[in-house]
C-alpha atoms as a PDB file:
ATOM      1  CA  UNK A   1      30.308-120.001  41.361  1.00  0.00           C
ATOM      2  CA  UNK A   2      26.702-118.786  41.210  1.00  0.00           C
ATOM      3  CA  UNK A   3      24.085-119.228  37.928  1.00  0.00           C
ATOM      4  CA  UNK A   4      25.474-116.020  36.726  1.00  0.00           C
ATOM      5  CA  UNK A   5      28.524-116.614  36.447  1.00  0.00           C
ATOM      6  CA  UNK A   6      27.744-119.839  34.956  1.00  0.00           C
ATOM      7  CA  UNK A   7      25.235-118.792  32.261  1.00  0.00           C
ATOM      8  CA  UNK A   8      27.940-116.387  31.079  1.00  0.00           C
ATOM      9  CA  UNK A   9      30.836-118.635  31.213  1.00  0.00           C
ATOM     10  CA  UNK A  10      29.024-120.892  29.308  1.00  0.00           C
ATOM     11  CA  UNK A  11      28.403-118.709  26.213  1.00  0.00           C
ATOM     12  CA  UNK A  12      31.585-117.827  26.019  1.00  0.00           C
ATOM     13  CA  UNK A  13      32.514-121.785  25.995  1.00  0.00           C
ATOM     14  CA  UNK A  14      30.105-122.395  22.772  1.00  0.00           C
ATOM     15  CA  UNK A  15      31.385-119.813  20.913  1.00  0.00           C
ATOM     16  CA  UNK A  16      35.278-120.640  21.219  1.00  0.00           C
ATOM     17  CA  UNK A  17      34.652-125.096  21.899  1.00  0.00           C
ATOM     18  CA  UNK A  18      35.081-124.837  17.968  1.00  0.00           C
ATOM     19  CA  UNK A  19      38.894-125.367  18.800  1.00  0.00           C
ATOM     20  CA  UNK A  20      38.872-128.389  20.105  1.00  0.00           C
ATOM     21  CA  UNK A  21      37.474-130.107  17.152  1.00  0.00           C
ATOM     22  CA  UNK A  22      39.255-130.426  13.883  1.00  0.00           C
ATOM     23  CA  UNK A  23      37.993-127.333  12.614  1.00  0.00           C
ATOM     24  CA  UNK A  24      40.166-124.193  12.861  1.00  0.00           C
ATOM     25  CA  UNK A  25      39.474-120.925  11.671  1.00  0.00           C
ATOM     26  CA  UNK A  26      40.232-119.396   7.764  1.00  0.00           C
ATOM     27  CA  UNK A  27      43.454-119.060   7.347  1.00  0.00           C
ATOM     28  CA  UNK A  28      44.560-115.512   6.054  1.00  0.00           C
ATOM     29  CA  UNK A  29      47.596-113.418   6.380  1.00  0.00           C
ATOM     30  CA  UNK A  30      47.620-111.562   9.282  1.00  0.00           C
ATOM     31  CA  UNK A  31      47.641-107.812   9.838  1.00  0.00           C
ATOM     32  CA  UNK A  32      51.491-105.778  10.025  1.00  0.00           C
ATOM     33  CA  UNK A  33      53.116-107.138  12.881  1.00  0.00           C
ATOM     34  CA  UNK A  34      52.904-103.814  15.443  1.00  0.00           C
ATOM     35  CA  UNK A  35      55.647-103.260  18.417  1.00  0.00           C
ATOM     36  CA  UNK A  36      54.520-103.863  21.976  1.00  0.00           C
ATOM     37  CA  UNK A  37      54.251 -99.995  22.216  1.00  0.00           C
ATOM     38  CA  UNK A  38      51.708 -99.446  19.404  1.00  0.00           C
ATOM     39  CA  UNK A  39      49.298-102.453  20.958  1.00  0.00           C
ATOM     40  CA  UNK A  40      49.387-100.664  23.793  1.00  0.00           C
ATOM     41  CA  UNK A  41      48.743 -97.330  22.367  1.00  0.00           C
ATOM     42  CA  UNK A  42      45.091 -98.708  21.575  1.00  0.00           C
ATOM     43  CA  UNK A  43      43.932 -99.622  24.631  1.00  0.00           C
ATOM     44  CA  UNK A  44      45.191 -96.305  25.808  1.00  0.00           C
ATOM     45  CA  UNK A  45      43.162 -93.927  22.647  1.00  0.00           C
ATOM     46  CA  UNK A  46      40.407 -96.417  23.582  1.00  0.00           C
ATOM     47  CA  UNK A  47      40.227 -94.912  27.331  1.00  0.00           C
ATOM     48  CA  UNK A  48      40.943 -91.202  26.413  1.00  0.00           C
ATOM     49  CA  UNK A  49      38.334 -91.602  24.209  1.00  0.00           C
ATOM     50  CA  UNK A  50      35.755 -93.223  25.899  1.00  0.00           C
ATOM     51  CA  UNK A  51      32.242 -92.935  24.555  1.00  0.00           C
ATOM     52  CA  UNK A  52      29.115 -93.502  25.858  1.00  0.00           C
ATOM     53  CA  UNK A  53      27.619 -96.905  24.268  1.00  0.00           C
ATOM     54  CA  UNK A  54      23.783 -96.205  23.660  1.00  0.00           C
ATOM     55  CA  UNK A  55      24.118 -92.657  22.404  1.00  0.00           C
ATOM     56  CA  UNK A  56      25.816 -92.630  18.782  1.00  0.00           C
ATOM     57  CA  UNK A  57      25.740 -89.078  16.815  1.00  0.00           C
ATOM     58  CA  UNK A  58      23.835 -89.575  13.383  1.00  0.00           C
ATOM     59  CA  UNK A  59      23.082 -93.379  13.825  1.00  0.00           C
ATOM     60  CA  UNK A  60      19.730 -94.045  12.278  1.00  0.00           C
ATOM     61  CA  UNK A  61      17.195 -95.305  14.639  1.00  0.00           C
ATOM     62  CA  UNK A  62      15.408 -97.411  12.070  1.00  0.00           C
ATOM     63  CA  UNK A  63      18.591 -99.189  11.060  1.00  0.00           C
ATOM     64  CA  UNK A  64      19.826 -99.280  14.843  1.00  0.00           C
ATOM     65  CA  UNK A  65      16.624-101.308  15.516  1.00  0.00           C
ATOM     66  CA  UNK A  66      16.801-103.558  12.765  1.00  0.00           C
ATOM     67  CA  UNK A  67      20.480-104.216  13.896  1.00  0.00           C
ATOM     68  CA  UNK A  68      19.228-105.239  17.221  1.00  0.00           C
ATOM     69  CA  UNK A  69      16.231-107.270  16.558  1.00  0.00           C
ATOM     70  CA  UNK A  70      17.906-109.248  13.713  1.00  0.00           C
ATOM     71  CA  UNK A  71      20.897-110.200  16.567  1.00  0.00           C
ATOM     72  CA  UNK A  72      18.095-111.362  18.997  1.00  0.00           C
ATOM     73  CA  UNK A  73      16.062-113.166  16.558  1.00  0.00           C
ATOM     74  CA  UNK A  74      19.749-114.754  15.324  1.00  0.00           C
ATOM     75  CA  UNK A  75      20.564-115.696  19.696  1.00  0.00           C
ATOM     76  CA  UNK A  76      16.874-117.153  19.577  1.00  0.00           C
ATOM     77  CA  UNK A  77      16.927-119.043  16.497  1.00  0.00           C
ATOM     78  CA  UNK A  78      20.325-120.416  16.637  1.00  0.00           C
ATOM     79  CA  UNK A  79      21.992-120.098  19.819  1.00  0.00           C
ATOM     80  CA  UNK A  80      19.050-120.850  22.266  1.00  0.00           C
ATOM     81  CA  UNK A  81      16.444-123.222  19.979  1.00  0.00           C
ATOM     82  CA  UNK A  82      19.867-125.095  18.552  1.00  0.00           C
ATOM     83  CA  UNK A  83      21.392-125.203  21.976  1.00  0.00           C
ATOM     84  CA  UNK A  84      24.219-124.244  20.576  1.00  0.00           C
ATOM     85  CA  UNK A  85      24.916-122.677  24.184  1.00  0.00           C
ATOM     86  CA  UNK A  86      22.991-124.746  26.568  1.00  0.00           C
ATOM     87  CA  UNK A  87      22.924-121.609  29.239  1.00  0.00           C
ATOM     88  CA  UNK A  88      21.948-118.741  26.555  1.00  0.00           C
ATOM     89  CA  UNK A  89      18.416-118.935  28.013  1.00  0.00           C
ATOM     90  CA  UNK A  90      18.268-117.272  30.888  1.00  0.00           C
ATOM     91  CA  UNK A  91      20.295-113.811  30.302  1.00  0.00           C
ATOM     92  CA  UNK A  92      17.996-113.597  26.936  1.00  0.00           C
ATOM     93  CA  UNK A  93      15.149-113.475  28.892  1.00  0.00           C
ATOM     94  CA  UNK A  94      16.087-111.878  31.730  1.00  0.00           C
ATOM     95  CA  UNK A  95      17.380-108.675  29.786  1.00  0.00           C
ATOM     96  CA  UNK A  96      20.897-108.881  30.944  1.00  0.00           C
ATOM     97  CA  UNK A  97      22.266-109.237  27.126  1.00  0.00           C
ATOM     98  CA  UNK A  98      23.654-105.770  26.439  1.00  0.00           C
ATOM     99  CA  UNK A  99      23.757-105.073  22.531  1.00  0.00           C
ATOM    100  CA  UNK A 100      25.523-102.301  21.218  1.00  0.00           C
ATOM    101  CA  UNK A 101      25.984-101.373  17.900  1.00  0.00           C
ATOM    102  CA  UNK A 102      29.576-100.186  16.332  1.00  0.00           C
ATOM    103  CA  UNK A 103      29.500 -97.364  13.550  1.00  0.00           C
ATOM    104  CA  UNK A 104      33.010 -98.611  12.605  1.00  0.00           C
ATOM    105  CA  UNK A 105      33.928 -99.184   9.178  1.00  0.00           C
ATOM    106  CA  UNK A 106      37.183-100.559   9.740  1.00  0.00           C
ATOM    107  CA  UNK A 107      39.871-101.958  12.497  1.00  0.00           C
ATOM    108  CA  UNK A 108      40.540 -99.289  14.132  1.00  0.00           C
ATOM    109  CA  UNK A 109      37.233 -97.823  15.369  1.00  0.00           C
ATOM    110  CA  UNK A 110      35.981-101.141  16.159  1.00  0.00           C
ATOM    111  CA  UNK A 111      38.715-101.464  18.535  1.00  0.00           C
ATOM    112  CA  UNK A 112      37.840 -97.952  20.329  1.00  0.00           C
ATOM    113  CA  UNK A 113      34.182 -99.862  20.659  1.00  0.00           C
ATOM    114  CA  UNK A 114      35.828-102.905  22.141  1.00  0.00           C
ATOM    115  CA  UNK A 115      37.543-101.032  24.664  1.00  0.00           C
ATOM    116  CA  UNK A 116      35.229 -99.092  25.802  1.00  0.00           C
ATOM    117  CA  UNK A 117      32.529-101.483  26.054  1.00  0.00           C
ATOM    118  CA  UNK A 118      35.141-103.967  27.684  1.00  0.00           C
ATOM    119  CA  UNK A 119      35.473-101.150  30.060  1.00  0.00           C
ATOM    120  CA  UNK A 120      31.764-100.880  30.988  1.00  0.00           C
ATOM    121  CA  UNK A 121      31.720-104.493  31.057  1.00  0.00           C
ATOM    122  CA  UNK A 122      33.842-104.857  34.193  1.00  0.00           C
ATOM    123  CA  UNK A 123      32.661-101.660  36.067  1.00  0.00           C
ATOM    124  CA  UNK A 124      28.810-102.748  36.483  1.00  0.00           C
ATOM    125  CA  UNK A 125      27.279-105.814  38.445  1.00  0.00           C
ATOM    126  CA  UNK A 126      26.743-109.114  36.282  1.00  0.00           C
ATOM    127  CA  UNK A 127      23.260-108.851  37.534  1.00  0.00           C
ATOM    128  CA  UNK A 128      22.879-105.920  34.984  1.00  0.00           C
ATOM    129  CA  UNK A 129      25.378-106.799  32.282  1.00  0.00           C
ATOM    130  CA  UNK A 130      25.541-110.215  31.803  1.00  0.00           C
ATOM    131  CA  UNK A 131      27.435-110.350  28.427  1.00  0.00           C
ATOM    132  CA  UNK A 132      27.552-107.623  25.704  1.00  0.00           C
ATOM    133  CA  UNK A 133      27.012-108.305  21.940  1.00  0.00           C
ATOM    134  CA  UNK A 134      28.975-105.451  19.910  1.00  0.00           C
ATOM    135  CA  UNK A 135      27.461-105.712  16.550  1.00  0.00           C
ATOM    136  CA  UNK A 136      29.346-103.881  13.357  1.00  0.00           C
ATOM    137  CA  UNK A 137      27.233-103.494  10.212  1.00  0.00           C
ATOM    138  CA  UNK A 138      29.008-101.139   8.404  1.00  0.00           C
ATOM    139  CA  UNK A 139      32.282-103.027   9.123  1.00  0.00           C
ATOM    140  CA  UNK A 140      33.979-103.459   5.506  1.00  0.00           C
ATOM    141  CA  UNK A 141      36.321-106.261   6.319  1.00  0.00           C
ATOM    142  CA  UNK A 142      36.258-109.510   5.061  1.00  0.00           C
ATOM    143  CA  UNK A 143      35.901-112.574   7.112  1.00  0.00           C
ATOM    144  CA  UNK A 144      39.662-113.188   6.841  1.00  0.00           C
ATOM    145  CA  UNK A 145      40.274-109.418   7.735  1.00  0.00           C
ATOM    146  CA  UNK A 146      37.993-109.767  10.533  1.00  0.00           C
ATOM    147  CA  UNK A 147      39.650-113.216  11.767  1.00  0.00           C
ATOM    148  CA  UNK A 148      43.169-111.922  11.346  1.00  0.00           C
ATOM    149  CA  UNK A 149      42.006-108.648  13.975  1.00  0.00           C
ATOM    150  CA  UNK A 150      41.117-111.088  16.630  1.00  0.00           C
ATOM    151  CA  UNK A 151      44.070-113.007  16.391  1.00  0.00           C
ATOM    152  CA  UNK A 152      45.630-109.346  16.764  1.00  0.00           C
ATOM    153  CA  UNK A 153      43.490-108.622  19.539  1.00  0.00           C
ATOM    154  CA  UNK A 154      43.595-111.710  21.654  1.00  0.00           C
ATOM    155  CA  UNK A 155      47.519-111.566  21.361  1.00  0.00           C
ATOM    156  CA  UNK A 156      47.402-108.225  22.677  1.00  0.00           C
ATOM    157  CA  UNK A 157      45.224-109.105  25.757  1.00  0.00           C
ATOM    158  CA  UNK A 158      46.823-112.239  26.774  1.00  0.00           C
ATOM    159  CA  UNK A 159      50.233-110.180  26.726  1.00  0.00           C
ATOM    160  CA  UNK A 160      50.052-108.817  29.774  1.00  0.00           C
ATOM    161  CA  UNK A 161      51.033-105.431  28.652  1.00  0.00           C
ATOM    162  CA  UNK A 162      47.689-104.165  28.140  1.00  0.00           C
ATOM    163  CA  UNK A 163      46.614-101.768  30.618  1.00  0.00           C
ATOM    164  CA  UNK A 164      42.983-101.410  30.285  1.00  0.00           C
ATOM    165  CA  UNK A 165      41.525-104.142  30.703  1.00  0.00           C
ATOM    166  CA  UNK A 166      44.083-106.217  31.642  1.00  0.00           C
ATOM    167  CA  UNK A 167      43.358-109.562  30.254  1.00  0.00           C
ATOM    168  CA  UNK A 168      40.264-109.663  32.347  1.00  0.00           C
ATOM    169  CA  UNK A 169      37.625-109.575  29.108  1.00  0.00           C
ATOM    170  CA  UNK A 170      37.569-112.494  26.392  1.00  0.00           C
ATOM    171  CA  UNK A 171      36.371-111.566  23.032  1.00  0.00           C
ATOM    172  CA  UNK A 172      34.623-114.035  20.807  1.00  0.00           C
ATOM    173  CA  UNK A 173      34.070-112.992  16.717  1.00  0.00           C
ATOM    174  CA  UNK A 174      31.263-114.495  14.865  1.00  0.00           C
ATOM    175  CA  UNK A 175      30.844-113.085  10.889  1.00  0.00           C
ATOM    176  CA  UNK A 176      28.120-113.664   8.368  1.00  0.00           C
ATOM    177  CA  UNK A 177      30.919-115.486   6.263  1.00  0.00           C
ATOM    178  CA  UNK A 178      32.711-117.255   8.725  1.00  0.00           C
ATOM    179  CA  UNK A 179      33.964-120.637   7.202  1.00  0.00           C
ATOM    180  CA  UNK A 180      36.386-122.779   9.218  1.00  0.00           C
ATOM    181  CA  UNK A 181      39.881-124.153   7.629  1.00  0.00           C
ATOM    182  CA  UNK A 182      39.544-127.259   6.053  1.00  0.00           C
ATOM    183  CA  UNK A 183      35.856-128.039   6.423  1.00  0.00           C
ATOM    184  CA  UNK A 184      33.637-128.691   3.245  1.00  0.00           C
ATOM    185  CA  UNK A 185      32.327-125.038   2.104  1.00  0.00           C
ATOM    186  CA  UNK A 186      28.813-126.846   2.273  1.00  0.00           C
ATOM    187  CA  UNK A 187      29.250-128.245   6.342  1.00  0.00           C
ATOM    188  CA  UNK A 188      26.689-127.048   8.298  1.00  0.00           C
ATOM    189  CA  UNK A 189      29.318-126.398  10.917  1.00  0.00           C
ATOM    190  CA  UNK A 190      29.804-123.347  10.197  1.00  0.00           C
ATOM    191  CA  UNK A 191      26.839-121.295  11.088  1.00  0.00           C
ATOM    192  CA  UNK A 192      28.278-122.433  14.428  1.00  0.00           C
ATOM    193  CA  UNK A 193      30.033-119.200  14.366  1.00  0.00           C
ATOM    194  CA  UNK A 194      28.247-117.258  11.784  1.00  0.00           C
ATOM    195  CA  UNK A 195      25.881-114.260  13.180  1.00  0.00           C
ATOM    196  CA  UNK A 196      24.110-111.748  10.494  1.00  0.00           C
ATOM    197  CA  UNK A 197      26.901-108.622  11.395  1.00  0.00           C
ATOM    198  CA  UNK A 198      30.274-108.784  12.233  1.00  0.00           C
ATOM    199  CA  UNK A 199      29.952-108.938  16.054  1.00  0.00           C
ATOM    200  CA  UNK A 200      32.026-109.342  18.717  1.00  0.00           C
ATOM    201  CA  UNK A 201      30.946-111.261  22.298  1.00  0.00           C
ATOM    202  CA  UNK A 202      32.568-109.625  25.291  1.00  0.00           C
ATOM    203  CA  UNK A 203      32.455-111.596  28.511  1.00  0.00           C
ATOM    204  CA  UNK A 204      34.536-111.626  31.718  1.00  0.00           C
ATOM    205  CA  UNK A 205      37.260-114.000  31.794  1.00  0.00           C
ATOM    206  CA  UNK A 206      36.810-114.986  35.197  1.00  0.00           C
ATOM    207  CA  UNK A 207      33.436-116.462  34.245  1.00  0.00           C
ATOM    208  CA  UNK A 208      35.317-118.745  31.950  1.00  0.00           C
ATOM    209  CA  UNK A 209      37.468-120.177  34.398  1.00  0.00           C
ATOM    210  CA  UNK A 210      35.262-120.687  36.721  1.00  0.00           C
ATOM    211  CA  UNK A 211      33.541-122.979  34.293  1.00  0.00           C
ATOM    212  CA  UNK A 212      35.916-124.702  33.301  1.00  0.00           C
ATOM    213  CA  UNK A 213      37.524-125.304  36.540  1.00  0.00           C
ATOM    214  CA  UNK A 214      34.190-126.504  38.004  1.00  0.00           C
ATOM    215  CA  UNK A 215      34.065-128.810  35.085  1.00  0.00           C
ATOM    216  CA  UNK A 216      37.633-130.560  35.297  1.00  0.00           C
ATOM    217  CA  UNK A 217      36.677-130.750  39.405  1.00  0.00           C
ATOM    218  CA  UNK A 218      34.185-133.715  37.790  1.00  0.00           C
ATOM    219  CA  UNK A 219      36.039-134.601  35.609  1.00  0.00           C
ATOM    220  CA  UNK A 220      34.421-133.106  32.673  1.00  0.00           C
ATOM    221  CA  UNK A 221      35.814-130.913  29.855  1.00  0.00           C
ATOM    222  CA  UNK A 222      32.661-128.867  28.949  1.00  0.00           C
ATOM    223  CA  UNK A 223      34.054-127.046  25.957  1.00  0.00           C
ATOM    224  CA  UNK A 224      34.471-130.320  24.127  1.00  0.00           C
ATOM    225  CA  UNK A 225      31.051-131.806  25.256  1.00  0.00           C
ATOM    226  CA  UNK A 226      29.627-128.086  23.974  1.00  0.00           C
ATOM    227  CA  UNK A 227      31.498-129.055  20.971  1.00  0.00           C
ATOM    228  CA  UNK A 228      30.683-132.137  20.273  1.00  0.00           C
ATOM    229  CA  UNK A 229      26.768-131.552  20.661  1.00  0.00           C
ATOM    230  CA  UNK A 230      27.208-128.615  18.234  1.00  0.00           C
ATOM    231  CA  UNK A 231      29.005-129.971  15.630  1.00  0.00           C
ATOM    232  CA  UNK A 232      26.185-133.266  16.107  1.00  0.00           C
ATOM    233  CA  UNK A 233      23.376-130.870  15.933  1.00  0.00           C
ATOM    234  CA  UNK A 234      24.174-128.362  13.340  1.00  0.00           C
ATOM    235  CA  UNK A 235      24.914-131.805  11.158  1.00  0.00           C
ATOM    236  CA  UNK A 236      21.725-132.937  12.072  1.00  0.00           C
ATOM    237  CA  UNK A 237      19.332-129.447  11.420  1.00  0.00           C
ATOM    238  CA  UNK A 238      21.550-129.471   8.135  1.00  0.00           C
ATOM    239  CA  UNK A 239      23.013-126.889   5.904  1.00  0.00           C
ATOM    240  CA  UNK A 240      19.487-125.879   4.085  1.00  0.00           C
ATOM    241  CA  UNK A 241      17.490-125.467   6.820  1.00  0.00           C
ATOM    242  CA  UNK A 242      20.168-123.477   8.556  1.00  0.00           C
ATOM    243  CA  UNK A 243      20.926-121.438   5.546  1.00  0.00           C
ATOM    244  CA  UNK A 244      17.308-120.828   4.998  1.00  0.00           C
ATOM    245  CA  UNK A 245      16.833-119.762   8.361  1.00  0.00           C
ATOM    246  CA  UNK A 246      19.914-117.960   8.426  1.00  0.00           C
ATOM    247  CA  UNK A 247      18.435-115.577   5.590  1.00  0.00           C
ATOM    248  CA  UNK A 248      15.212-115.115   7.262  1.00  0.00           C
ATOM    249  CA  UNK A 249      16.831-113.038  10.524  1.00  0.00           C
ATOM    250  CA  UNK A 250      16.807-109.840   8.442  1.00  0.00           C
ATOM    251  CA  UNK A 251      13.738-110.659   6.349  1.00  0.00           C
ATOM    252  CA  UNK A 252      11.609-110.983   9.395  1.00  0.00           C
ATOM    253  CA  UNK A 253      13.354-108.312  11.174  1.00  0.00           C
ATOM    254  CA  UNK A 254      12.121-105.936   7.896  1.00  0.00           C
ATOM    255  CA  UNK A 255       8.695-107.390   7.402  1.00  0.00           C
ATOM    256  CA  UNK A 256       8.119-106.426  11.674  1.00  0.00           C
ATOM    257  CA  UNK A 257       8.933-103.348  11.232  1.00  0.00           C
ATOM    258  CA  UNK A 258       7.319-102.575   8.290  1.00  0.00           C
ATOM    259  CA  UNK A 259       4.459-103.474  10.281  1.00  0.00           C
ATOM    260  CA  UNK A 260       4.830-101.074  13.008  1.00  0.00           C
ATOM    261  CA  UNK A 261       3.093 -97.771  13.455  1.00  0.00           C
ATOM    262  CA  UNK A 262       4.265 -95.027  11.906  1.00  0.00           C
END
C-alpha cells in the first residue's frame, strides 16, 4: 500500500471510527422500504444521466465559492489542526481534494450527484483525485432525513446488486446538525461529524481495506485508536471553543470575500 492509498484510507477511517465507540447515530425512521429493482433503478438514472461535475447551469459563482472555501477552512480548522484525521494533511495541500458542489434540494438529486461523482472517482488516477467532498447547501433535509438516506444508500451498495459502482466507493455523511444517539446534546463529540453543508465524503473502498488490513497485520485496530483520540480531543478543545469556531467557517469565508476585488 503506498502514502496514497493510505492518506485516503485514513480519512475515510475518522469519519466512520465514530462506530466503535458508544455513540451511534440519531435515530429516525427510515425512508419507504424500496424493492431491489427500484435501488437499482438509481444507480442506473444516475449513469444515463451523467453530468459533468464542475459545470452546473445557473449556479452562482459567488455562492459556489463561498461553498468551497467555507468546506476548506472547516477540513483545516477541524479535521487537520484537531487531527481529527491524522493523514488529512497531505491531499489538502497537495490539491488532490476534489470538492463539488450539489444543487440538490432533496434525495433524489443528491443521489444522481453521488453517482456520478462516484463514477469519476474510480475512472481517474488517485494521484489526481484523492477523495471528493460533495457538498449540498440547498439540501432541505433534516439531519435525521439526511442520516436515514445513507443508511438507504450504504444498504444499497453493500448489496451487491448495484451495478455502477459496484460496492467499490464508501460514502461518509457529515451535517451541520449531526448529533449522535444517546450522547449529551452539549458533548463536544459531535462536531466530530458535523461539517457547515450537508456533504457527503466519497472514497474508494479499497483504500479502506488496505488500511485496515495493514493495521490488524500489527496488531492494531486504527479505527478505534482514530476514535479514541477524537472523542479525547474534541472533549478536550471543548464544546465552546468548537462551537465558536464552528460559526466562524462562514463568517470568515464572507468577510474574505467581501474583501476581494470587484
Amino acid at each position: 500500500m503506498d502514502a496514497a492509498d493510505a492518506i485516503v484510507a485514513a480519512m475515510l477511517l475518522a469519519s466512520v471510527a465514530a462506530g466503535m465507540l458508544v455513540r451511534q447515530a440519531p435515530a429516525c425512521v427510515l425512508p419507504e422500504t424500496r424493492s431491489r429493482a427500484e435501488k437499482q433503478s438509481w444507480s442506473r438514472l444516475a449513469c444515463d444521466e451523467a453530468r459533468p461535475a464542475e459545470v452546473k447551469a445557473g449556479q452562482d459563482v459567488n455562492v459556489a465559492d463561498d461553498v468551497e472555501d467555507t468546506t476548506r477552512r472547516w477540513i483545516d480548522s477541524f479535521i487537520i489542526r484537531l487531527g481529527l484525521c491524522p493523514f488529512a494533511s497531505k491531499p489538502f495541500l497537495k490539491e488532490q481534494i476534489r470538492y463539488t458542489i450539489s444543487e440538490a434540494t432533496g434525495d433524489e438529486d443528491l443521489l444522481l450527484d453521488f453517482f456520478v461523482e462516484g463514477q469519476l472517482l474510480l475512472d481517474v488516477p488517485k494521484e489526481e483525485i484523492a477523495t471528493t467532498m460533495l457538498m449540498a447547501p440547498h439540501y432541505e433535509g433534516d439531519i435525521e432525513a439526511f442520516y436515514a438516506l445513507y443508511v438507504w444508500l450504504t444498504d444499497l451498495l453493500e448489496s451487491g446488486d448495484e451495478p455502477i459502482l459496484g460496492d467499490q466507493v464508501q460514502p461518509a455523511f457529515f451535517h451541520p446538525e449531526w448529533t449522535f444517539a444517546g450522547v449529551p446534546a452539549d458533548s463536544a463529540v459531535h462536531y466530530e461529524k458535523r461539517a457547515p453543508f450537508a456533504t457527503i465524503n466519497l472514497l474508494r473502498r479499497t483504500d479502506l481495506n488496505d488500511v485496515v488490513n495493514a493495521g490488524l497485520e500489527v496488531g492494531r485496530v486504527i479505527n478505534r485508536e482514530i476514535a479514541e483520540h477524537n472523542e479525547a480531543e474534541l472533549e478536550r478543545t471543548g464544546e465552546a471553543t468548537l462551537s465558536k469556531l464552528f460559526a466562524g467557517l462562514r463568517a470568515a469565508s464572507s468577510a474574505s470575500r467581501s474583501k476581494a476585488p470587484k
